[in-house]
PDB file of N, CA and C in Angstrom:
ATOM      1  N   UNK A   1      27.760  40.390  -2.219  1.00  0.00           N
ATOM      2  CA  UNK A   1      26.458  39.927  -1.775  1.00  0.00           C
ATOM      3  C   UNK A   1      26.596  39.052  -0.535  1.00  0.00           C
ATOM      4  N   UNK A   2      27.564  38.414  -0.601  1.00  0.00           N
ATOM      5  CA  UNK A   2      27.904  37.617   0.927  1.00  0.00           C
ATOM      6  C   UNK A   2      28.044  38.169   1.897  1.00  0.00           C
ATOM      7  N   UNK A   3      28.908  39.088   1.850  1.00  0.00           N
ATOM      8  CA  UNK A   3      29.025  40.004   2.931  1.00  0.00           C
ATOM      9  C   UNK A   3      27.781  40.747   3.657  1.00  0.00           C
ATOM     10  N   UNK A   4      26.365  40.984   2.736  1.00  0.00           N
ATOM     11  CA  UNK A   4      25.373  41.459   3.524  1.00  0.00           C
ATOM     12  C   UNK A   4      24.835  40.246   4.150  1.00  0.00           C
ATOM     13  N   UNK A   5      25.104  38.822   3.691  1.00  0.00           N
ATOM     14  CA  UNK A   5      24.620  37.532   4.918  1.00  0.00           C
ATOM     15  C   UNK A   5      25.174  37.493   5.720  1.00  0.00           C
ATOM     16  N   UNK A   6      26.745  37.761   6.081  1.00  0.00           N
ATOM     17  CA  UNK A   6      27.547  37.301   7.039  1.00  0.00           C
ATOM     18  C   UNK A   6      26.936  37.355   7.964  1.00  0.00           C
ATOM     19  N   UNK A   7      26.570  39.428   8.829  1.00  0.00           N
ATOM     20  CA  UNK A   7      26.149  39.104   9.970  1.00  0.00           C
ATOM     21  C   UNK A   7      24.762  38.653  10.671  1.00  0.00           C
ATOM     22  N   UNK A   8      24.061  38.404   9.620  1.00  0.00           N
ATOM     23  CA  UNK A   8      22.243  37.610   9.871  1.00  0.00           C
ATOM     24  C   UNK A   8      23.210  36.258  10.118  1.00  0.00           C
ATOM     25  N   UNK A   9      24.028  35.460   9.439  1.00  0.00           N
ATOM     26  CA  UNK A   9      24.484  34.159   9.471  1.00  0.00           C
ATOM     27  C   UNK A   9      25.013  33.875  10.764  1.00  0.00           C
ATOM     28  N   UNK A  10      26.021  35.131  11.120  1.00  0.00           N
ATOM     29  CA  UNK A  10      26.672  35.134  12.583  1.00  0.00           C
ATOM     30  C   UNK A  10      25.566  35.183  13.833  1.00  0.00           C
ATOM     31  N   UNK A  11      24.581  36.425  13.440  1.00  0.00           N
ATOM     32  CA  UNK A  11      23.480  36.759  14.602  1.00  0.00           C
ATOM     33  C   UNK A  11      22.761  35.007  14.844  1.00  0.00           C
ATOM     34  N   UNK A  12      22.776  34.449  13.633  1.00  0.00           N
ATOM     35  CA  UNK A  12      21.672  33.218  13.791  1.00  0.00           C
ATOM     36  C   UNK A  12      23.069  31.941  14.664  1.00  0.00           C
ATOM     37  N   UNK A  13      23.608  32.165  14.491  1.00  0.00           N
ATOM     38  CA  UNK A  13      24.979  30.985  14.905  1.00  0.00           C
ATOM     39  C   UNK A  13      25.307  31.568  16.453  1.00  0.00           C
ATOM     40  N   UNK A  14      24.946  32.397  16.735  1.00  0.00           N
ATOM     41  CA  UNK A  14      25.085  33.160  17.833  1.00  0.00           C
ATOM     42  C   UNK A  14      24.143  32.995  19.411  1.00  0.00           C
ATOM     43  N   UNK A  15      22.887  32.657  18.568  1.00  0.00           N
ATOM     44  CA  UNK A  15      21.800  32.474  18.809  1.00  0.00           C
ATOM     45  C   UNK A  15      21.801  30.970  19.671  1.00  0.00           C
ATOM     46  N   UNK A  16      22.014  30.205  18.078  1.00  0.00           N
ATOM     47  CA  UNK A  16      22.156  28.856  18.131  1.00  0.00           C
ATOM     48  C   UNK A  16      23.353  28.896  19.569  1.00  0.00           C
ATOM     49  N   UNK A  17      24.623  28.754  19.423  1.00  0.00           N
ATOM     50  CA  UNK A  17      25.266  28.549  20.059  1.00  0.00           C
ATOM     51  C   UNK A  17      24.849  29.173  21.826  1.00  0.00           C
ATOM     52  N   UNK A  18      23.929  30.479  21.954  1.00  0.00           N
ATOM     53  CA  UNK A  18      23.680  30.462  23.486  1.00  0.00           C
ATOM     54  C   UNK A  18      22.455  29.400  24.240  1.00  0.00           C
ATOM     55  N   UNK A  19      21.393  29.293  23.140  1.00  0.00           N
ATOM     56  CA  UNK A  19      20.600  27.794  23.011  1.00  0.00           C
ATOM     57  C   UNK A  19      21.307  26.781  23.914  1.00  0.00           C
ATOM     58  N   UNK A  20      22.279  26.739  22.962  1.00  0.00           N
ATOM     59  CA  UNK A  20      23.162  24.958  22.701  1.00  0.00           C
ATOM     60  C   UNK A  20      23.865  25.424  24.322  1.00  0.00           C
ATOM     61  N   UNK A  21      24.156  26.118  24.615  1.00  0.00           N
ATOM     62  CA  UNK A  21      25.075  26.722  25.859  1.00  0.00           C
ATOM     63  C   UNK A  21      23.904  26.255  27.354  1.00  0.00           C
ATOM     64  N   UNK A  22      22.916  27.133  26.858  1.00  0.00           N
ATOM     65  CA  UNK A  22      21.515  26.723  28.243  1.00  0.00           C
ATOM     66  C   UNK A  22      21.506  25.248  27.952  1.00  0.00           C
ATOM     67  N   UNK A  23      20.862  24.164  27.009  1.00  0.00           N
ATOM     68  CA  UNK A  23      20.759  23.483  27.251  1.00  0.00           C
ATOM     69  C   UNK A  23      21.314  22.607  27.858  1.00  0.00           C
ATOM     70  N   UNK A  24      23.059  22.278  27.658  1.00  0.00           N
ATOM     71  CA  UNK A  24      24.195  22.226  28.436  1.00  0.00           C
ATOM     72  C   UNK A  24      23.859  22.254  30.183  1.00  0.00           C
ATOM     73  N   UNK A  25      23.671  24.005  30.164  1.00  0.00           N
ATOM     74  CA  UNK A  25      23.881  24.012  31.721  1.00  0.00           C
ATOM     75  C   UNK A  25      22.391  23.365  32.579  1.00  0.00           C
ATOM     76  N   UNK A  26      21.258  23.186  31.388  1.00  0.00           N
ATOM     77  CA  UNK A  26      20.551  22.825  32.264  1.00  0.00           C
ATOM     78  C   UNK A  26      20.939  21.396  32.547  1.00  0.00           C
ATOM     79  N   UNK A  27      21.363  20.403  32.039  1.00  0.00           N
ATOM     80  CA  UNK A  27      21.994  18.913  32.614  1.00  0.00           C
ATOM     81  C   UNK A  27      23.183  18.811  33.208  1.00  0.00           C
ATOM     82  N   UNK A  28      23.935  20.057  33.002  1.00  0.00           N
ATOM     83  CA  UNK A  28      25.336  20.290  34.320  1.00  0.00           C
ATOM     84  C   UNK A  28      25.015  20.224  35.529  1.00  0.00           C
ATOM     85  N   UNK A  29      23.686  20.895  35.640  1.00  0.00           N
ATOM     86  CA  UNK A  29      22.873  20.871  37.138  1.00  0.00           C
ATOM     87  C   UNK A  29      22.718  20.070  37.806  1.00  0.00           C
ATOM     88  N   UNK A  30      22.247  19.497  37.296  1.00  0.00           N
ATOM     89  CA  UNK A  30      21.610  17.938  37.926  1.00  0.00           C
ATOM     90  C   UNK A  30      22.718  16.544  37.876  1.00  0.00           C
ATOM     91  N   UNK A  31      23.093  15.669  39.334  1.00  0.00           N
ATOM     92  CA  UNK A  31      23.482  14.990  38.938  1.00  0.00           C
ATOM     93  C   UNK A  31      23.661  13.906  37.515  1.00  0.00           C
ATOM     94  N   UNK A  32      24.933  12.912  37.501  1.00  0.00           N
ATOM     95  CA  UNK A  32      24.970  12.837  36.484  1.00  0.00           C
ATOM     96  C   UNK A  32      24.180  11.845  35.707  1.00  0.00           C
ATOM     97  N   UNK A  33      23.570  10.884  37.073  1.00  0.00           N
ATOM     98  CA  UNK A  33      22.951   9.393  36.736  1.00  0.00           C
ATOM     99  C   UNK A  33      21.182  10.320  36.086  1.00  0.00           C
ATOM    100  N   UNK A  34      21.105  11.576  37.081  1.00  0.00           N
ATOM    101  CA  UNK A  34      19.751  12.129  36.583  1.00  0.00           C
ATOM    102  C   UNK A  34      19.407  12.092  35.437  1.00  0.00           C
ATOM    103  N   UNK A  35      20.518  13.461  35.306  1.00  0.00           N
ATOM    104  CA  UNK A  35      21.099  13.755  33.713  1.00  0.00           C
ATOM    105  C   UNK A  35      20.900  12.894  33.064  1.00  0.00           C
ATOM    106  N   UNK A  36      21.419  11.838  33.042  1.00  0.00           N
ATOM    107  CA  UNK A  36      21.373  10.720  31.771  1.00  0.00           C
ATOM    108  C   UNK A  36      20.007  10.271  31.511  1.00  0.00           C
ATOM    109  N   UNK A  37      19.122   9.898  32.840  1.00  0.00           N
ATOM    110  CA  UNK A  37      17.901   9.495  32.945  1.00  0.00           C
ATOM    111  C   UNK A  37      17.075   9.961  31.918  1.00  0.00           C
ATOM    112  N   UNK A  38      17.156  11.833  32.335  1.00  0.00           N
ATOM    113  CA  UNK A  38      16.096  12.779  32.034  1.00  0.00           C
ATOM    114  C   UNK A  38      16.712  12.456  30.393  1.00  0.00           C
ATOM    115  N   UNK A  39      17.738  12.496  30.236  1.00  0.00           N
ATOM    116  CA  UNK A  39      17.853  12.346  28.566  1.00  0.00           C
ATOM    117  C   UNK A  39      17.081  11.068  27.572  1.00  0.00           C
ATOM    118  N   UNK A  40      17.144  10.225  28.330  1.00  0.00           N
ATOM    119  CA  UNK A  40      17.053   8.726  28.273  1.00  0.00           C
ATOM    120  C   UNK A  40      15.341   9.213  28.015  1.00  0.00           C
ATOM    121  N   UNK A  41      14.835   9.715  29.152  1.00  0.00           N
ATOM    122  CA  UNK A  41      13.446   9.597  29.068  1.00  0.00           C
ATOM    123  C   UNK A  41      12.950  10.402  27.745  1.00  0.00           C
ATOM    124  N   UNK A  42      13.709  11.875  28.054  1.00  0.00           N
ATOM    125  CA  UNK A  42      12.913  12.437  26.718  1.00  0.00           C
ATOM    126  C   UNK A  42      13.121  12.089  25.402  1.00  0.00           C
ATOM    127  N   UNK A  43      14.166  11.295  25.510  1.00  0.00           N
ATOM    128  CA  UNK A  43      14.301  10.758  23.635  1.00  0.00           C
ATOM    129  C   UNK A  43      13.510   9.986  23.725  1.00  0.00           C
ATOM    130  N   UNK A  44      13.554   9.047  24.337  1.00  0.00           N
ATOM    131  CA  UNK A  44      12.248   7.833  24.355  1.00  0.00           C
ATOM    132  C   UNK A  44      10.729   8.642  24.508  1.00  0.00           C
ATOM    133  N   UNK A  45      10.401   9.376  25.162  1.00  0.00           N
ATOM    134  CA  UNK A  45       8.917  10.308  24.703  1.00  0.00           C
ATOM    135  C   UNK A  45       9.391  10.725  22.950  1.00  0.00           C
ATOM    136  N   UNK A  46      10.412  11.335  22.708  1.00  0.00           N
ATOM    137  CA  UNK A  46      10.264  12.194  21.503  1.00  0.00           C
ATOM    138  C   UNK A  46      10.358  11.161  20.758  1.00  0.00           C
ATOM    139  N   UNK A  47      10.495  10.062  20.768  1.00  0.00           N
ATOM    140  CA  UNK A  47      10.701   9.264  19.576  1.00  0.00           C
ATOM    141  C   UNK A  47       8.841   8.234  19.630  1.00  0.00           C
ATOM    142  N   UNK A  48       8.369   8.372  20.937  1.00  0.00           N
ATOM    143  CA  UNK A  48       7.098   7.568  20.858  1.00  0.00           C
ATOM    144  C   UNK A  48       6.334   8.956  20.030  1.00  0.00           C
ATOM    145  N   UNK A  49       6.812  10.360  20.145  1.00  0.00           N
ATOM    146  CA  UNK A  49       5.957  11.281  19.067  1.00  0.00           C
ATOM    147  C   UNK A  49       5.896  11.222  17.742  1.00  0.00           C
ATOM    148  N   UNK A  50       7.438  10.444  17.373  1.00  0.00           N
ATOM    149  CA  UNK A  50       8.048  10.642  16.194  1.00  0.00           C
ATOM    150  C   UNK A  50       7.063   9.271  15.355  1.00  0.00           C
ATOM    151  N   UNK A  51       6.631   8.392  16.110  1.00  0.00           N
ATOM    152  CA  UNK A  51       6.109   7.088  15.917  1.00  0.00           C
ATOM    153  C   UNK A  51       4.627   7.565  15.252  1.00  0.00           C
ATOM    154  N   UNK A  52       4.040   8.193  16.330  1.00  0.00           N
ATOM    155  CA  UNK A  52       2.983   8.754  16.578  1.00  0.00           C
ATOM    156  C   UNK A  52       2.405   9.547  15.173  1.00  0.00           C
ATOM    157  N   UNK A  53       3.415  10.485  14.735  1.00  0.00           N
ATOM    158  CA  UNK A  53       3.232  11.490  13.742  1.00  0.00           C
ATOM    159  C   UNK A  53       3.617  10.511  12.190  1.00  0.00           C
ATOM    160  N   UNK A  54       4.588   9.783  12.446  1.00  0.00           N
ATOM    161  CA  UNK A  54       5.102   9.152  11.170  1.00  0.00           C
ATOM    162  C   UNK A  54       3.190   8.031  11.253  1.00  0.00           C
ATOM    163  N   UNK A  55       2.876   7.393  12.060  1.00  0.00           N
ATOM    164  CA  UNK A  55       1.111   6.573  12.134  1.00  0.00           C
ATOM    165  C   UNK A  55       0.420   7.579  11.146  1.00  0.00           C
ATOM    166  N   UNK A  56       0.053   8.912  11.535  1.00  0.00           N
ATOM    167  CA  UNK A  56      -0.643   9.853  11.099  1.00  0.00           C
ATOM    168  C   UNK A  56      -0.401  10.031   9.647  1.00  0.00           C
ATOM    169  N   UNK A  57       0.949  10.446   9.547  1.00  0.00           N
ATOM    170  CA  UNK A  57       1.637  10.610   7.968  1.00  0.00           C
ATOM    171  C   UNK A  57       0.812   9.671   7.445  1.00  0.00           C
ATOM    172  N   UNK A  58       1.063   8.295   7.527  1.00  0.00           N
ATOM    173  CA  UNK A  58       0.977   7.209   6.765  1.00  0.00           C
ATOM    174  C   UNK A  58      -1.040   7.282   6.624  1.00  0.00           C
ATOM    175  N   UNK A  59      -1.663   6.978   7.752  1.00  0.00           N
ATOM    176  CA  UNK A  59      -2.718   7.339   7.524  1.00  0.00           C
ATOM    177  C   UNK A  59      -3.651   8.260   6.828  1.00  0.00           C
ATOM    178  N   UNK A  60      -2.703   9.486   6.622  1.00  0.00           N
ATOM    179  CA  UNK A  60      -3.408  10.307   5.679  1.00  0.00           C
ATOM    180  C   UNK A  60      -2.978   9.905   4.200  1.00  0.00           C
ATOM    181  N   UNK A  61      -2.148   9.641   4.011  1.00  0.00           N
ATOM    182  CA  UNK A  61      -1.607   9.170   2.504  1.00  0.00           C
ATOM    183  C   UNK A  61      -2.423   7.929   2.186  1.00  0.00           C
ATOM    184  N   UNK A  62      -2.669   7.312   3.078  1.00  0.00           N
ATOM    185  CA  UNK A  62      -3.868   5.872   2.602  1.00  0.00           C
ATOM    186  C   UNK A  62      -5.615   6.214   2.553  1.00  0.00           C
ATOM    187  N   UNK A  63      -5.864   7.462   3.037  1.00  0.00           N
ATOM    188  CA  UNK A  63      -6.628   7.852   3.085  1.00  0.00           C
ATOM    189  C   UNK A  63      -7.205   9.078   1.878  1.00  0.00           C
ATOM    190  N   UNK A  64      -5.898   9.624   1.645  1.00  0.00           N
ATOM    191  CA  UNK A  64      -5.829   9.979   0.224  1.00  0.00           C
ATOM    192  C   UNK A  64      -6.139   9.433  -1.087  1.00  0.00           C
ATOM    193  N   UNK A  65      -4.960   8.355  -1.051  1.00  0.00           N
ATOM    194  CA  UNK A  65      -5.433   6.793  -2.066  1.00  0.00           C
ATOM    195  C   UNK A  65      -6.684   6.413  -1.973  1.00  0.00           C
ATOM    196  N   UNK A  66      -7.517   6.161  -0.558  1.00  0.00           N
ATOM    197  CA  UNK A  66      -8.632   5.750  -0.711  1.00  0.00           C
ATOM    198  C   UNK A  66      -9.450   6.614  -1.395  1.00  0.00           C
ATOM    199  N   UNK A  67      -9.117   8.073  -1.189  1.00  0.00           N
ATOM    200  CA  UNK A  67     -10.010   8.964  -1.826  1.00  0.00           C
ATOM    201  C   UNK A  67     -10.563   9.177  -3.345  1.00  0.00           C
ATOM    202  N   UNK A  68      -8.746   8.952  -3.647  1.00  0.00           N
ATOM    203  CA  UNK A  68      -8.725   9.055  -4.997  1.00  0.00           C
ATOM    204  C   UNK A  68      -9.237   7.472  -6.124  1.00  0.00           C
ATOM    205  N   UNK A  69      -9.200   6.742  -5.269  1.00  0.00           N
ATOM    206  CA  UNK A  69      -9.810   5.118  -6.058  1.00  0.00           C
ATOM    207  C   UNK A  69     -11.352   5.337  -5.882  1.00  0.00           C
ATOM    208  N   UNK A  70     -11.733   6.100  -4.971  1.00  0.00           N
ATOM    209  CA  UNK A  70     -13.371   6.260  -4.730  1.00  0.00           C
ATOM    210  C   UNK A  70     -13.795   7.237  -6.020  1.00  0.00           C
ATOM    211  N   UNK A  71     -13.084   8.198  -6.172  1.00  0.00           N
ATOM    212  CA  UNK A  71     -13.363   8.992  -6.931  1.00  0.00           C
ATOM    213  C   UNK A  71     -13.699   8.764  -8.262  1.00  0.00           C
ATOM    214  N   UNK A  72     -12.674   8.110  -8.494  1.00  0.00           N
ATOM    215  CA  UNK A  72     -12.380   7.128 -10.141  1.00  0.00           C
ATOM    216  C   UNK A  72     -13.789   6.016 -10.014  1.00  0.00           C
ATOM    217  N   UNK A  73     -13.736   5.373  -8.870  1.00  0.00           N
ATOM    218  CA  UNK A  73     -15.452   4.518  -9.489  1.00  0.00           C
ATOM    219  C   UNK A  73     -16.067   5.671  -9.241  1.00  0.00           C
ATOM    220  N   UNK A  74     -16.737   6.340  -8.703  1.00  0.00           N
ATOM    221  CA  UNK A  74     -17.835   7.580  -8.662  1.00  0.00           C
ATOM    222  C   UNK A  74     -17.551   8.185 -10.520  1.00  0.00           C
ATOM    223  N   UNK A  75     -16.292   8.326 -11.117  1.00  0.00           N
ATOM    224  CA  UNK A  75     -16.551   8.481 -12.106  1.00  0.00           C
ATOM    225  C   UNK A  75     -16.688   7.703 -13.439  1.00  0.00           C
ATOM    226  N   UNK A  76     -16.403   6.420 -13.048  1.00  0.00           N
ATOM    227  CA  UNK A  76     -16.859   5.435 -14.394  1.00  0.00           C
ATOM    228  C   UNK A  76     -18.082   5.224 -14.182  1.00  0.00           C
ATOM    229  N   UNK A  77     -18.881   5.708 -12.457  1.00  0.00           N
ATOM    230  CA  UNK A  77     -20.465   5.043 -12.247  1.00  0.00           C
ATOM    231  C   UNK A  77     -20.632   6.272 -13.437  1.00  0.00           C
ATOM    232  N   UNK A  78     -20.462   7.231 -13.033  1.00  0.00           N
ATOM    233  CA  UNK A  78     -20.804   8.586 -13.722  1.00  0.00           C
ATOM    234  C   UNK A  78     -21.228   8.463 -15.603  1.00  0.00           C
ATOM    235  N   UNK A  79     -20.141   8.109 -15.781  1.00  0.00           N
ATOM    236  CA  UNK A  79     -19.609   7.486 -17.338  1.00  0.00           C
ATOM    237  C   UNK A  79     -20.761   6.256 -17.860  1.00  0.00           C
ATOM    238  N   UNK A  80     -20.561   5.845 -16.899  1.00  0.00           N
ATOM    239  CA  UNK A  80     -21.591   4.730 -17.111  1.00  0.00           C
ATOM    240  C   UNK A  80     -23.223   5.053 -17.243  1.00  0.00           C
ATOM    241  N   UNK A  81     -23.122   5.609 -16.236  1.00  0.00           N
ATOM    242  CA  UNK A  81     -24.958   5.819 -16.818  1.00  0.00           C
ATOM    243  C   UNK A  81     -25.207   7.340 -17.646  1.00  0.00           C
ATOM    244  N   UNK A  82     -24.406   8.217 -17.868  1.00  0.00           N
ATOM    245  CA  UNK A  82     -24.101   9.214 -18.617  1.00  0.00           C
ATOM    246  C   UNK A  82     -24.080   8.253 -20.409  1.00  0.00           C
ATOM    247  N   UNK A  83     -23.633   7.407 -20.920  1.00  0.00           N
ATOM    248  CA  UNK A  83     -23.968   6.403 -21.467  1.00  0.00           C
ATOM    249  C   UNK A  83     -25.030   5.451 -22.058  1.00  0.00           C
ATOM    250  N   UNK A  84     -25.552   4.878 -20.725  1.00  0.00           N
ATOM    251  CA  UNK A  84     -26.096   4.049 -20.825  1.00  0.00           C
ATOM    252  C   UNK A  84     -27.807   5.254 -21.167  1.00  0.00           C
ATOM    253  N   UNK A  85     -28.133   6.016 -20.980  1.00  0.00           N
ATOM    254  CA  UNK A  85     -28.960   6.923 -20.620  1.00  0.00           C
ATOM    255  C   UNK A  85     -29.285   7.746 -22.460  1.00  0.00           C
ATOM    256  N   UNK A  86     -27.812   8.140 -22.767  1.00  0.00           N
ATOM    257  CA  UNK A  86     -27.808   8.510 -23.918  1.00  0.00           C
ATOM    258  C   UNK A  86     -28.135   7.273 -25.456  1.00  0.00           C
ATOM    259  N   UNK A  87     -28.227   6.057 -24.880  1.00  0.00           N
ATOM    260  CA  UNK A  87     -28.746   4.732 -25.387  1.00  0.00           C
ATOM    261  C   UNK A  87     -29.789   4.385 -25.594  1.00  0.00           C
ATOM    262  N   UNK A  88     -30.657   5.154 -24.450  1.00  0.00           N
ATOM    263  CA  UNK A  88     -31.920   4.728 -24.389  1.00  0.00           C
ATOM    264  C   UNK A  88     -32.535   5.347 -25.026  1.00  0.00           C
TER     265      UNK A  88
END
């Protein structure tokens, strides 16, 4: 059974590795102080995204919670006069 992954495993490592090869030559290009710059800059963008998306994460999960605590009084109001109604 391994043997029918090998070459999907190789084709995908293959792949990867001509990727990993361009990206390489595209900062071989460019001097080296550039190079470093342009690196410098885009981690610092990709990490103000990473900030950005982890804000969002968090916001929807508190927004969830809020949902679900709203829900729970909407259903003891529920309970409550479902109750109070059958009293009267």
């Amino acid at each position: 059974m391994e043997d029918a992954r090998d070459p999907l495993k190789n084709a995908a490592e293959a792949v990867c590795d001509g990727l990993r090869q361009i990206g390489d030559f595209s900062y071989a290009i460019l001097p080296k102080d550039i190079a470093h710059a342009l690196g410098d800059f885009k981690k610092a963008f990709l990490g103000q995204v990473r900030n950005a998306l982890d804000m969002e994460i968090d916001w929807i999960g508190e927004r969830v919670a809020g949902g679900d605590k709203l829900r729970d009084e909407w259903r003891e109001k529920c309970q409550h006069n479902a109750s109070s109604d059958s009293v009267s």
